[in-house]
Protein backbone atom coordinates (compact mmCIF):
# COMPACT_ATOMS: atom_id res chain seq x y z
CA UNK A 1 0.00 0.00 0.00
CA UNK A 2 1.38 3.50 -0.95
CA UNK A 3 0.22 6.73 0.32
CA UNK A 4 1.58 10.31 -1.39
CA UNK A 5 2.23 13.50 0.75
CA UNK A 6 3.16 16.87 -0.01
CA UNK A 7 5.53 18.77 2.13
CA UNK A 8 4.30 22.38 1.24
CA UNK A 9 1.29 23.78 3.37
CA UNK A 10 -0.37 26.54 5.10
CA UNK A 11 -0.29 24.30 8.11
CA UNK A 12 2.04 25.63 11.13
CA UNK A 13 2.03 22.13 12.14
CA UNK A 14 5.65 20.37 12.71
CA UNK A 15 4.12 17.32 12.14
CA UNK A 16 2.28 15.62 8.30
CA UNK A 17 -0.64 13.29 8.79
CA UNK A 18 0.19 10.50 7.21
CA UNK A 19 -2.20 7.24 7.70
CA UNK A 20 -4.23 5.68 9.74
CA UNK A 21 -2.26 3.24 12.23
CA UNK A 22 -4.51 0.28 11.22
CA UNK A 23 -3.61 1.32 7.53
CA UNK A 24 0.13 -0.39 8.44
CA UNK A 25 -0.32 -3.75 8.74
CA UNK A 26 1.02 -5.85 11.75
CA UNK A 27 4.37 -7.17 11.13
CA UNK A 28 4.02 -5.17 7.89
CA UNK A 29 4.69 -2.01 6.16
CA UNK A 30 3.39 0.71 4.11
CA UNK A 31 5.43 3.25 1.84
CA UNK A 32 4.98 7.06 1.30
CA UNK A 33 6.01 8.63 -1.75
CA UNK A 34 7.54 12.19 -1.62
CA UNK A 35 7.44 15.23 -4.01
CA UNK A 36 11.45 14.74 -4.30
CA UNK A 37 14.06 11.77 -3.36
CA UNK A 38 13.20 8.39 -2.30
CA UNK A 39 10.00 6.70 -0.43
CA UNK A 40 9.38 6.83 3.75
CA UNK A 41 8.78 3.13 4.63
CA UNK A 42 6.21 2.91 7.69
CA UNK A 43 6.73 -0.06 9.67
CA UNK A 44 4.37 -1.86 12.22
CA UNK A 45 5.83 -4.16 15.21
CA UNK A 46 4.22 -7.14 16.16
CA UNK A 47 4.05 -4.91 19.48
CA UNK A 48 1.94 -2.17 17.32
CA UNK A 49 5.05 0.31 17.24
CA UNK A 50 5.57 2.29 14.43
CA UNK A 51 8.77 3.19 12.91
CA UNK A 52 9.71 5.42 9.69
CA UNK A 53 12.96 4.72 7.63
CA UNK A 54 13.64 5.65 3.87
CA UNK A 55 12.72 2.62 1.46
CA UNK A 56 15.81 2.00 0.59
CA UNK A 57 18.62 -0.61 1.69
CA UNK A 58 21.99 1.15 2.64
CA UNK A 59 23.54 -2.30 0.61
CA UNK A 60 22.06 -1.81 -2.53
CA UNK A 61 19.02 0.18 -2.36
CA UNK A 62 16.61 -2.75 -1.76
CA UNK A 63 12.96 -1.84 -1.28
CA UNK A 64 13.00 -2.34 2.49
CA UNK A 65 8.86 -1.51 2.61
CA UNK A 66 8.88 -4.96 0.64
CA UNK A 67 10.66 -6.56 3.25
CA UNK A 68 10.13 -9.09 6.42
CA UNK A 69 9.38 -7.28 9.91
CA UNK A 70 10.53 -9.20 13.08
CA UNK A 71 10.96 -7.59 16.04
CA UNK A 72 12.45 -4.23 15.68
CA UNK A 73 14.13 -5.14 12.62
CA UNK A 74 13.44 -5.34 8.88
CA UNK A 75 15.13 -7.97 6.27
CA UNK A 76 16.19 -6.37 2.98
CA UNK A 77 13.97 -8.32 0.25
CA UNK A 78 17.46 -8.75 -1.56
CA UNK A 79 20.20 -9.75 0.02
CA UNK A 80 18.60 -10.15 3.39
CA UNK A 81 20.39 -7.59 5.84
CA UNK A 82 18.98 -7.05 8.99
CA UNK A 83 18.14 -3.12 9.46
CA UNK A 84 17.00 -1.98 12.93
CA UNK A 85 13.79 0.37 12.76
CA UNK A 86 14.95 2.46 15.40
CA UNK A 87 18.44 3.70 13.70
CA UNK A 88 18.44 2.30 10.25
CA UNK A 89 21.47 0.72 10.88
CA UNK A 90 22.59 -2.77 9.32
CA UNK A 91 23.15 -5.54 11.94
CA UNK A 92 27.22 -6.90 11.80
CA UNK A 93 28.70 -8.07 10.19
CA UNK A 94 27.16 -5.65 7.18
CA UNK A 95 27.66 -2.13 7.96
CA UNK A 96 25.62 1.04 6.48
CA UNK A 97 22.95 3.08 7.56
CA UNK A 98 19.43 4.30 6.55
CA UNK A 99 17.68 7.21 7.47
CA UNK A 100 15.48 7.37 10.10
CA UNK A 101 12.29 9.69 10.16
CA UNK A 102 10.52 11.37 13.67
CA UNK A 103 7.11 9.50 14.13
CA UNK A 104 4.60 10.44 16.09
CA UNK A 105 1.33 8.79 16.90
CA UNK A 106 -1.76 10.90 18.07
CA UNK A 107 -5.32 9.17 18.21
CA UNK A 108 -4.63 6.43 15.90
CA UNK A 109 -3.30 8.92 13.22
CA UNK A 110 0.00 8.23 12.25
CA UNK A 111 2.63 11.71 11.46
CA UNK A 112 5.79 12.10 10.22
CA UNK A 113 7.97 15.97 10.90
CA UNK A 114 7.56 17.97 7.70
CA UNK A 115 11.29 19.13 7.77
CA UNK A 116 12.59 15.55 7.89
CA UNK A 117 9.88 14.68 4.99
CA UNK A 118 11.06 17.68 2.61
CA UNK A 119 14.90 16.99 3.13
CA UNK A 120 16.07 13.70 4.76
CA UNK A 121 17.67 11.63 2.03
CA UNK A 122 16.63 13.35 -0.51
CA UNK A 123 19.72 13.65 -1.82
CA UNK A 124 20.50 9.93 -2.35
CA UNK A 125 20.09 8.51 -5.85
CA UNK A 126 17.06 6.34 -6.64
CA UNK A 127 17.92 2.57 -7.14
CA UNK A 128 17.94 1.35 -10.85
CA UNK A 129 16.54 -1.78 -11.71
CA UNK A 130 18.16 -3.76 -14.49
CA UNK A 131 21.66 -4.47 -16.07
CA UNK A 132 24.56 -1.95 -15.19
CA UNK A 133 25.37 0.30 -17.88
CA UNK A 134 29.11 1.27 -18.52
């Protein structure tokens, strides 16, 4: 499931409603697409926590949204690294990092901070699927 959000508003408000909570599936995810720069995966716990990283593997740019939840930790759908939803980092032996987004959780609404949505990681390169070109 996808969900699009725009970054530019009226609103005062630190914080961009995103999605429902029950809109993240358990053990699951759900990825927002941005104006600029990669996808926000949302992540759900089997504990109901939610967690926000950029969809994207600090190996090789893996779609992390389409990977396995278990505990506080994601598998890449690729090669299978283990990246912890609080810090984006890659268990050991790999080593690399993926952003991390604020969440906050108000009534059931899930929001992510508007700063962090308009410039966290935007900067990285989208991954390319296919053969490598010289």
């Amino acid at each position: 499931m996808s969900t699009t959000v725009t970054t530019s508003s009226t609103s005062t408000s630190p914080w961009v409603p995103i999605c429902h909570i029950d809109d993240i599936p358990v053990l699951g995810s759900r990825r927002v697409e941005r104006p600029r720069g990669p996808a926000v995966a949302l992540f759900r716990t089997g504990t109901g926590a939610v967690f926000a990283l950029l969809d994207r593997c600090p190996h090789k740019g893996g779609p992390l949204s389409q990977g396995i939840v278990f505990g506080e930790r994601v598998a890449c759908p690729l090669h299978n690294w283990s990246i912890s939803l609080c810090d984006g980092v890659a268990a050991a032996p790999d080593e690399g990092c993926t952003p991390r987004f604020a969440v906050q959780v108000l009534g059931g609404q899930v929001h992510l901070d508007r700063s962090q949505l308009a410039q966290l990681g935007t900067d990285l390169p989208l991954p390319v699927a296919g053969p490598v070109r010289a």
